[in-house]
C-alpha atoms as a PDB file:
ATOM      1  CA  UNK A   1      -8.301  46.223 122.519  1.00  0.00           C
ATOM      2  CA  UNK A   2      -9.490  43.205 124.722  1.00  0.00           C
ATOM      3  CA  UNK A   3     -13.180  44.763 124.304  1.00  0.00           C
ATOM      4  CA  UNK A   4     -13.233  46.629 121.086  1.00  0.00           C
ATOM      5  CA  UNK A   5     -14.033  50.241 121.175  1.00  0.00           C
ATOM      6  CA  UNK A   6     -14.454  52.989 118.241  1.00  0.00           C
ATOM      7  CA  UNK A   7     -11.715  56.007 117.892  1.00  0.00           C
ATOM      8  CA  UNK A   8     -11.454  58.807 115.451  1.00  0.00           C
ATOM      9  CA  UNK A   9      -8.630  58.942 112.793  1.00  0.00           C
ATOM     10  CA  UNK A  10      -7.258  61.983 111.407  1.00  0.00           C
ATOM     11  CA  UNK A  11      -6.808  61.593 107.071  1.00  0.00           C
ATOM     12  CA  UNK A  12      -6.350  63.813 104.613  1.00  0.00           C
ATOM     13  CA  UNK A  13     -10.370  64.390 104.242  1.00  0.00           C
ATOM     14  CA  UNK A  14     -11.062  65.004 108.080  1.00  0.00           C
ATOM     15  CA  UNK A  15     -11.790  62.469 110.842  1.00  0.00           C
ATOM     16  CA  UNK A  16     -12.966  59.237 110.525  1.00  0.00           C
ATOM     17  CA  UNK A  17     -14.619  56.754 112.804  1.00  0.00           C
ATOM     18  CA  UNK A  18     -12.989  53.461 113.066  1.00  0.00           C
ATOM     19  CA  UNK A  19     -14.155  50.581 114.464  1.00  0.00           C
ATOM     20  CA  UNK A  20     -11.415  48.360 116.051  1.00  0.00           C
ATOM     21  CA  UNK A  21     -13.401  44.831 116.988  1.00  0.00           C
ATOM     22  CA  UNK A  22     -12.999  42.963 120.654  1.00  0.00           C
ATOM     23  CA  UNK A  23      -9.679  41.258 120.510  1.00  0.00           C
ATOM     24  CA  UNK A  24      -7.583  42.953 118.327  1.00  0.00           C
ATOM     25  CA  UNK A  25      -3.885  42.172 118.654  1.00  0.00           C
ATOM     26  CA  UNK A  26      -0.997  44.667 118.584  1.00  0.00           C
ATOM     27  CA  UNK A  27       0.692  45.786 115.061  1.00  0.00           C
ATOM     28  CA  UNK A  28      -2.780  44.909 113.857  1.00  0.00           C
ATOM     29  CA  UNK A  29      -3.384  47.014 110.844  1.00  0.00           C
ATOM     30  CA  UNK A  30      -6.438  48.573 109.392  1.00  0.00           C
ATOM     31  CA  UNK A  31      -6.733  49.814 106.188  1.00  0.00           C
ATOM     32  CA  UNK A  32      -9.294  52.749 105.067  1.00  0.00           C
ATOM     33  CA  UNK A  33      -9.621  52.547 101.653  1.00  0.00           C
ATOM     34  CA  UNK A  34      -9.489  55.957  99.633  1.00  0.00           C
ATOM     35  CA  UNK A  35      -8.547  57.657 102.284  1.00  0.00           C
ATOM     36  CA  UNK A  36      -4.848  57.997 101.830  1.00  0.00           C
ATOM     37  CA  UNK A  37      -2.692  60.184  99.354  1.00  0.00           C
ATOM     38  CA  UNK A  38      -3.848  60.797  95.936  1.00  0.00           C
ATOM     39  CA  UNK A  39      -2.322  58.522  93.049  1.00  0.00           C
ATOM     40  CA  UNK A  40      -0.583  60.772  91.269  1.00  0.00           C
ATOM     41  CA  UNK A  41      -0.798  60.389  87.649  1.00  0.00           C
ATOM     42  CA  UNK A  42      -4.411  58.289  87.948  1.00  0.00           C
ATOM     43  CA  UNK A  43      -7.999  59.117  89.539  1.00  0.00           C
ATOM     44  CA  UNK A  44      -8.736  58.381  93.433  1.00  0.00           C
ATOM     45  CA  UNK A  45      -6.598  57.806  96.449  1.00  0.00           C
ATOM     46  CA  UNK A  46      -4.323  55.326  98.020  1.00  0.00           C
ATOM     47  CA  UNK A  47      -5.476  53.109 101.609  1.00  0.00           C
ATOM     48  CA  UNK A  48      -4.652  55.012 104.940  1.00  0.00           C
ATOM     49  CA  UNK A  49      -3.220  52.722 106.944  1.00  0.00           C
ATOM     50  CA  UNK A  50      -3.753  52.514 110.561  1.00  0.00           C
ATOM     51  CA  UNK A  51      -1.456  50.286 113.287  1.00  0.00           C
ATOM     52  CA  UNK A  52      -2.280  49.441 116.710  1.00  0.00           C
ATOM     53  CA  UNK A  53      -0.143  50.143 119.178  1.00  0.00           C
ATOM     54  CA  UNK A  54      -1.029  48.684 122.642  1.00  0.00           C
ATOM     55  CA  UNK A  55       0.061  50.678 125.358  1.00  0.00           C
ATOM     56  CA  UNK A  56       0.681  48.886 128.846  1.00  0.00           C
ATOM     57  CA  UNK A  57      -0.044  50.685 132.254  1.00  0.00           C
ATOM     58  CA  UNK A  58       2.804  50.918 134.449  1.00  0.00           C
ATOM     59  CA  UNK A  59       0.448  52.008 137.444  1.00  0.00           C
ATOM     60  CA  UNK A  60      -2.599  50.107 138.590  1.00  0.00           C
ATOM     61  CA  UNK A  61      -4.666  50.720 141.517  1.00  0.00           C
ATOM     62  CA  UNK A  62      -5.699  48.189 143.961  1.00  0.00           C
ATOM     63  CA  UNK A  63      -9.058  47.274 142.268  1.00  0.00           C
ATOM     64  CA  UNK A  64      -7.664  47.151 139.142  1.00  0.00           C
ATOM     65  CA  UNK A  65      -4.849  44.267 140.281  1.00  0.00           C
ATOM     66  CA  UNK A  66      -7.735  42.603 142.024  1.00  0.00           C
ATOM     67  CA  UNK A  67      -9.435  42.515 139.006  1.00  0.00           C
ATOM     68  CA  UNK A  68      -6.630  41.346 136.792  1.00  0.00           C
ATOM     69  CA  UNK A  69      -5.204  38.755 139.422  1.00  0.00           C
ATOM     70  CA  UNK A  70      -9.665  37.368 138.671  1.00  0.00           C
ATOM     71  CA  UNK A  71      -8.625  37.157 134.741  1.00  0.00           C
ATOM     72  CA  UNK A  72      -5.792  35.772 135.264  1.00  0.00           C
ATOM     73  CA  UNK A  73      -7.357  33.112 137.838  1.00  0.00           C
ATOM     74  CA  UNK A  74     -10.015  31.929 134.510  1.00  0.00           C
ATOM     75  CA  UNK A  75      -8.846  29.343 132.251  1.00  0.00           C
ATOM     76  CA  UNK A  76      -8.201  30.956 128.919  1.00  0.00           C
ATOM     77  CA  UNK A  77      -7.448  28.889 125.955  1.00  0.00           C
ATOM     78  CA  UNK A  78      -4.547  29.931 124.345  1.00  0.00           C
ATOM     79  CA  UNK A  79      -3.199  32.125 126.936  1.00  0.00           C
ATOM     80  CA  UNK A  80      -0.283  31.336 128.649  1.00  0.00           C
ATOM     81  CA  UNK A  81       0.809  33.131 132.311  1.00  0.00           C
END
């Protein structure tokens, strides 16, 4: 989430690639237009909507706690530790 990345979502009408942009926040939501279940007495299809759910490791290896422990060492605005 911190970087961004892409990841494929399974609709109705087969995968789709979504793009979630660096810094996206948890319970974010994306919608993908038309791509949800069809209206039922009207043309076209409802929104599928997407949440992200940010899962936190419970187990880090050495490198990656020296790593964090340099994040956490470089002023960030708006972040509090």
């Amino acid at each position: 989430a911190a970087l961004g990345c892409s990841v494929d979502i399974d609709t109705l009408t087969g995968d789709k690639k979504l793009k979630i942009p660096a810094g996206t926040q948890p319970n974010k939501e994306f919608a993908l237009p038309n791509l949800g279940f069809p209206h039922l007495q009207a043309s076209g299809a409802g929104d599928h909507i997407v949440t992200i759910q940010i899962e936190i490791p419970k187990r880090l290896s050495k490198k990656q706690k020296e790593l964090l422990e340099e994040f956490r060492k470089t002023p960030q605005k708006g972040i509090f530790f």
